[in-house]
C-alpha atoms as a PDB file:
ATOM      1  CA  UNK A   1     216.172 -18.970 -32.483  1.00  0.00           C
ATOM      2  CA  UNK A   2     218.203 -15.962 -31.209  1.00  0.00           C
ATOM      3  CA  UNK A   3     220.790 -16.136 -33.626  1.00  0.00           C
ATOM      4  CA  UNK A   4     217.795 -16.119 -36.308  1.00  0.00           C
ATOM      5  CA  UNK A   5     216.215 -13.252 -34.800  1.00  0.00           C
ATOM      6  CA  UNK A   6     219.547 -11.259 -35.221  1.00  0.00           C
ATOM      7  CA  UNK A   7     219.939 -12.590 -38.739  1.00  0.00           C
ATOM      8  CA  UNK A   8     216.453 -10.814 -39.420  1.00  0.00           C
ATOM      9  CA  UNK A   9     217.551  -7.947 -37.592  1.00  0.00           C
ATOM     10  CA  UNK A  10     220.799  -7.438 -39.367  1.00  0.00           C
ATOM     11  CA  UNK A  11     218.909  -8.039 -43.004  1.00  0.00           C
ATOM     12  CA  UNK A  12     216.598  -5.221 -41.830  1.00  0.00           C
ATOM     13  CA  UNK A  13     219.283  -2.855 -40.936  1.00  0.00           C
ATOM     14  CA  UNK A  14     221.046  -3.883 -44.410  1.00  0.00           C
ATOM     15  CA  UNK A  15     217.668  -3.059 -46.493  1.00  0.00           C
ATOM     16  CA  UNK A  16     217.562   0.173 -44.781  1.00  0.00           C
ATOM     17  CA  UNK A  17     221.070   1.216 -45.627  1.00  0.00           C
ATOM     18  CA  UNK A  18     220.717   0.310 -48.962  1.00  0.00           C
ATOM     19  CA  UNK A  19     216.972   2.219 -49.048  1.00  0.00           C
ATOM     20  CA  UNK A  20     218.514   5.231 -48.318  1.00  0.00           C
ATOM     21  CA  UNK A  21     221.795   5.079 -50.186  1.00  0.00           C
ATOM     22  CA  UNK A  22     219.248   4.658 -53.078  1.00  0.00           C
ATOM     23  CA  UNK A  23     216.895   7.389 -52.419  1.00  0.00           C
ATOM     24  CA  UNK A  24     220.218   9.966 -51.901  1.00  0.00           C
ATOM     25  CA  UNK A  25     221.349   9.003 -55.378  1.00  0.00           C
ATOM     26  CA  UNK A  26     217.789   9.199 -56.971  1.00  0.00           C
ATOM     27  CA  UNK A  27     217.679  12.532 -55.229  1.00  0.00           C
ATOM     28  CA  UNK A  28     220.978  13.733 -56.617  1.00  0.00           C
ATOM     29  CA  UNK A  29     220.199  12.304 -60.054  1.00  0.00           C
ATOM     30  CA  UNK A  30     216.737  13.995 -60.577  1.00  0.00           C
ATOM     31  CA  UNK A  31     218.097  17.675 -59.165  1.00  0.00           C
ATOM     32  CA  UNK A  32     216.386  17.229 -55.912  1.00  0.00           C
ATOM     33  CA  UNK A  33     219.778  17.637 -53.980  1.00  0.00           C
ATOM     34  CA  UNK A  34     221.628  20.960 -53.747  1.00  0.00           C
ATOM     35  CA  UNK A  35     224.290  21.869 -56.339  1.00  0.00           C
ATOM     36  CA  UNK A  36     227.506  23.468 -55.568  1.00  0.00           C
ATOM     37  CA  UNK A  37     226.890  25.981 -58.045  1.00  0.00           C
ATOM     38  CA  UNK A  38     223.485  26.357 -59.094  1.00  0.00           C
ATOM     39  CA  UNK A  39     220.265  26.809 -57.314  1.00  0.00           C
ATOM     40  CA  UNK A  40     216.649  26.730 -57.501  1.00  0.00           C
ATOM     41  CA  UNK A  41     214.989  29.646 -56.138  1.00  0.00           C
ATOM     42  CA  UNK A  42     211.399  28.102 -57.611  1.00  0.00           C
ATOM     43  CA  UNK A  43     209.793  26.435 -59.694  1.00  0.00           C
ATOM     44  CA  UNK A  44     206.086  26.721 -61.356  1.00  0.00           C
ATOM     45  CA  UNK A  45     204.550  24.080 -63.512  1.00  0.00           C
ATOM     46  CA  UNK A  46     202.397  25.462 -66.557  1.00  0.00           C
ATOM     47  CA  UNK A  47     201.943  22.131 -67.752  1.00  0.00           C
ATOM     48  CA  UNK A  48     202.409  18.333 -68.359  1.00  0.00           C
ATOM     49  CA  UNK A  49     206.006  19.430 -69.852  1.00  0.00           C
ATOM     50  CA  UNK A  50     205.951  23.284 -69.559  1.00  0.00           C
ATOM     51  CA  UNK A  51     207.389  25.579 -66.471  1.00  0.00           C
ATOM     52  CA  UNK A  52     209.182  28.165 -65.770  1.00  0.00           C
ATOM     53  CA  UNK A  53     212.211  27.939 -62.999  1.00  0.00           C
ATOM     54  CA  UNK A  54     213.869  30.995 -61.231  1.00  0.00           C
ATOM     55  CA  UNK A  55     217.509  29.650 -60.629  1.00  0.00           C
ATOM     56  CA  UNK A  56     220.518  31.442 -59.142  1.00  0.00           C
ATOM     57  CA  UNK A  57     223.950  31.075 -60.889  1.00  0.00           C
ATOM     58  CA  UNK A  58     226.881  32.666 -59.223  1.00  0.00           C
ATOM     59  CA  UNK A  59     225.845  36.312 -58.284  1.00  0.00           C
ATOM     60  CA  UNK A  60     223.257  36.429 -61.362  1.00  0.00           C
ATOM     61  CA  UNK A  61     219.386  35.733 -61.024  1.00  0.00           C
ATOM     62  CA  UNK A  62     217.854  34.272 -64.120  1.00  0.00           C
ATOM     63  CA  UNK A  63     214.493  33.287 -65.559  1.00  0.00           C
ATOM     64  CA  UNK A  64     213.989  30.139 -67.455  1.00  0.00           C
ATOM     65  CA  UNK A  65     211.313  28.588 -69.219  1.00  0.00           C
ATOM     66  CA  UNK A  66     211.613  24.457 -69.485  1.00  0.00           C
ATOM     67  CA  UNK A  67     209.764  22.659 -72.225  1.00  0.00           C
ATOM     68  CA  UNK A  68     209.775  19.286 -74.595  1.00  0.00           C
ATOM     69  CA  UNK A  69     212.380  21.784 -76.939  1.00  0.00           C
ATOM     70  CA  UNK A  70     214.609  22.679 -74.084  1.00  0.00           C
ATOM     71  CA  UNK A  71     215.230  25.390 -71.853  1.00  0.00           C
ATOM     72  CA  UNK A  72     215.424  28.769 -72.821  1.00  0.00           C
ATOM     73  CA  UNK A  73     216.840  31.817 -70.573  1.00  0.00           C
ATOM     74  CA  UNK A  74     213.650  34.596 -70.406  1.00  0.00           C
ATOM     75  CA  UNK A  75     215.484  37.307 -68.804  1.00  0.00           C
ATOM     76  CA  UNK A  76     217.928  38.128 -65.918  1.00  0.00           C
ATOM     77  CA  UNK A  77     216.395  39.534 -62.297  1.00  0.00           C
ATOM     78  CA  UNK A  78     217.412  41.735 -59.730  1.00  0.00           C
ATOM     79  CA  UNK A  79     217.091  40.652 -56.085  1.00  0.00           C
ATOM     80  CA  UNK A  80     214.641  43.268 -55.789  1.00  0.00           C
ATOM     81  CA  UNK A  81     212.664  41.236 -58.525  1.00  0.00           C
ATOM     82  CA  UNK A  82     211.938  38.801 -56.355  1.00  0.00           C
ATOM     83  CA  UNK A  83     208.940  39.577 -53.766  1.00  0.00           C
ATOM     84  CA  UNK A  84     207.649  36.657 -52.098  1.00  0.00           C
ATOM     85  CA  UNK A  85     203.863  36.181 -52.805  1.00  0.00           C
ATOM     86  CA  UNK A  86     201.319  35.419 -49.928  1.00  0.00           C
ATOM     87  CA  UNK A  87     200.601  31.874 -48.653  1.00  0.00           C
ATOM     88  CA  UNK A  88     197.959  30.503 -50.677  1.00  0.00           C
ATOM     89  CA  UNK A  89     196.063  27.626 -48.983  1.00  0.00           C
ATOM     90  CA  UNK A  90     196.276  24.438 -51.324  1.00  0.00           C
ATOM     91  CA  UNK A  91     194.630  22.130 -49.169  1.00  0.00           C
ATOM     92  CA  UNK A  92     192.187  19.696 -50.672  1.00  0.00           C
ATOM     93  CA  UNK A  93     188.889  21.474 -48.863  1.00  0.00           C
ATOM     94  CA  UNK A  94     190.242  24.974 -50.496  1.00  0.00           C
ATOM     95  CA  UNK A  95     190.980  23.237 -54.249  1.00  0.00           C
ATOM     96  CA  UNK A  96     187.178  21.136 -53.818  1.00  0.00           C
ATOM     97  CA  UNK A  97     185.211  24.200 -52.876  1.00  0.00           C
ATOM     98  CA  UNK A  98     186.793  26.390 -55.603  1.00  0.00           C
ATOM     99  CA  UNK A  99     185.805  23.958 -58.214  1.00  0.00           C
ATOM    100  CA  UNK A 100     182.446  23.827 -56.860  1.00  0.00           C
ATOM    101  CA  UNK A 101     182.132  27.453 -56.945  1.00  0.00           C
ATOM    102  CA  UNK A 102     183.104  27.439 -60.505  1.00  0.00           C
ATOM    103  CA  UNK A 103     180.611  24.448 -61.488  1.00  0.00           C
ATOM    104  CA  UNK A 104     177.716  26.702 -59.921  1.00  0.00           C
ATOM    105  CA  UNK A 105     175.265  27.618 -62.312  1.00  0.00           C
ATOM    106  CA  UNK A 106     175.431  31.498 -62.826  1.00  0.00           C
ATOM    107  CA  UNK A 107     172.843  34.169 -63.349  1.00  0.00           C
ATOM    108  CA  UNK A 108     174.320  35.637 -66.056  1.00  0.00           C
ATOM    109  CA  UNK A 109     176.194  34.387 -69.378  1.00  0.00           C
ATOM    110  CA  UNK A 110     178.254  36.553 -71.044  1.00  0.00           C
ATOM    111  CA  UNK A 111     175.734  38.435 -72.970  1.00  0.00           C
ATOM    112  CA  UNK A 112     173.914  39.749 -69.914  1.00  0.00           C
ATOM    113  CA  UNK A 113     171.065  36.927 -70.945  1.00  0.00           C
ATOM    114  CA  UNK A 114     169.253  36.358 -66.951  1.00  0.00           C
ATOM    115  CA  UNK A 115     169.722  32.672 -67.395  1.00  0.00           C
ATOM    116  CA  UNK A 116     167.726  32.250 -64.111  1.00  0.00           C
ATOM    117  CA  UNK A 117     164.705  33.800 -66.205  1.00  0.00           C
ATOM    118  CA  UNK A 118     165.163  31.541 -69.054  1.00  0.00           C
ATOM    119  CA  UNK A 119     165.409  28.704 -66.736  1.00  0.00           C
ATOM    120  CA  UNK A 120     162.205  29.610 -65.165  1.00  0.00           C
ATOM    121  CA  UNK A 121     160.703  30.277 -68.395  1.00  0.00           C
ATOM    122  CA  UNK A 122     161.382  26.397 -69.878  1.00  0.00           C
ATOM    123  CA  UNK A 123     160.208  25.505 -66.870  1.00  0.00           C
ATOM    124  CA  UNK A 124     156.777  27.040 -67.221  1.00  0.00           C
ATOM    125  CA  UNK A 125     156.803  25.699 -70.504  1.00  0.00           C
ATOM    126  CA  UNK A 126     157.416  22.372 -70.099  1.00  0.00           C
ATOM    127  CA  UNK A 127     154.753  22.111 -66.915  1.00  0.00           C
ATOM    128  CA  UNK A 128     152.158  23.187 -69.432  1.00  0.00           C
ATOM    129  CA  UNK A 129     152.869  20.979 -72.350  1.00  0.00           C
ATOM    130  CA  UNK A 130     152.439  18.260 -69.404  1.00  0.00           C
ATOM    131  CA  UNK A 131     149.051  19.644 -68.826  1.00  0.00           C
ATOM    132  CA  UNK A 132     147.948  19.564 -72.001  1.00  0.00           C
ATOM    133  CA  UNK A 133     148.743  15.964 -72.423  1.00  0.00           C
END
C-alpha cells in the first residue's frame, strides 16, 4: 500500500509539472509573457475584434489600433502622453446598479415630452374606459 501511495504521489507531482510547463508556454504563445523587446503599456477592448493597445518599442511610445484587417500604428506618444486615469470600480454591484440606473424610466424623452404626465394621462384613460364597461 505505501509504495502505491507514493506512486499516486509521484503521478501528482508529474501532472503538476507538466500543468505548469503548459500554462508558461500558452502564456508565452498568446503574448501574456514579457518580451525582450516590446511591451504592453495597455490595452482597451472596443469590441468582439476591435482595440486599441499602447505598446513601448525601444525608446518610442506608440498607439495601435488591432482589428479583423490587422494592426495599424495611430500615432507616436510622448511619456508625458501618458497620464494614468483614476481607479474606476468594476465590481459586479457597481456594473448591476449602473445598468439599473440606465433601465429607469425617465421623466423626460428627448423632446422635453413629461413622460410622467403622459403616463398618468393613459392611466386616467384607461381607468375610465373600465368604468364605462
Amino acid at each position: 500500500m505505501q509504495y502505491f501511495l507514493g506512486f499516486v504521489y509521484f503521478l501528482i507531482m508529474a501532472a503538476v509539472i507538466i500543468g505548469a510547463y503548459f500554462v508558461v508556454s500558452a502564456a508565452r504563445t498568446l503574448g501574456l509573457a514579457p518580451g525582450k523587446y516590446i511591451s504592453l503599456v495597455d490595452r482597451l477592448m472596443l469590441g468582439r475584434d476591435k482595440g486599441i493597445l499602447i505598446i513601448r518599442v525601444g525608446g518610442k511610445i506608440r498607439l495601435i489600433s488591432e482589428g479583423a484587417q490587422g494592426f495599424n500604428i495611430l500615432c507616436e506618444l510622448e511619456e508625458s502622453d501618458l497620464v494614468r486615469l483614476p481607479e474606476q470600480d468594476t465590481g459586479f454591484k457597481n456594473i448591476l446598479n449602473n445598468y439599473i440606473k440606465k433601465k429607469q424610466p425617465r421623466d423626460t424623452d428627448d423632446s422635453g415630452n413629461r413622460i410622467s404626465e403622459i403616463r398618468n394621462r393613459m392611466t386616467d384613460l384607461m381607468k375610465n374606459l373600465r368604468g364605462r364597461e
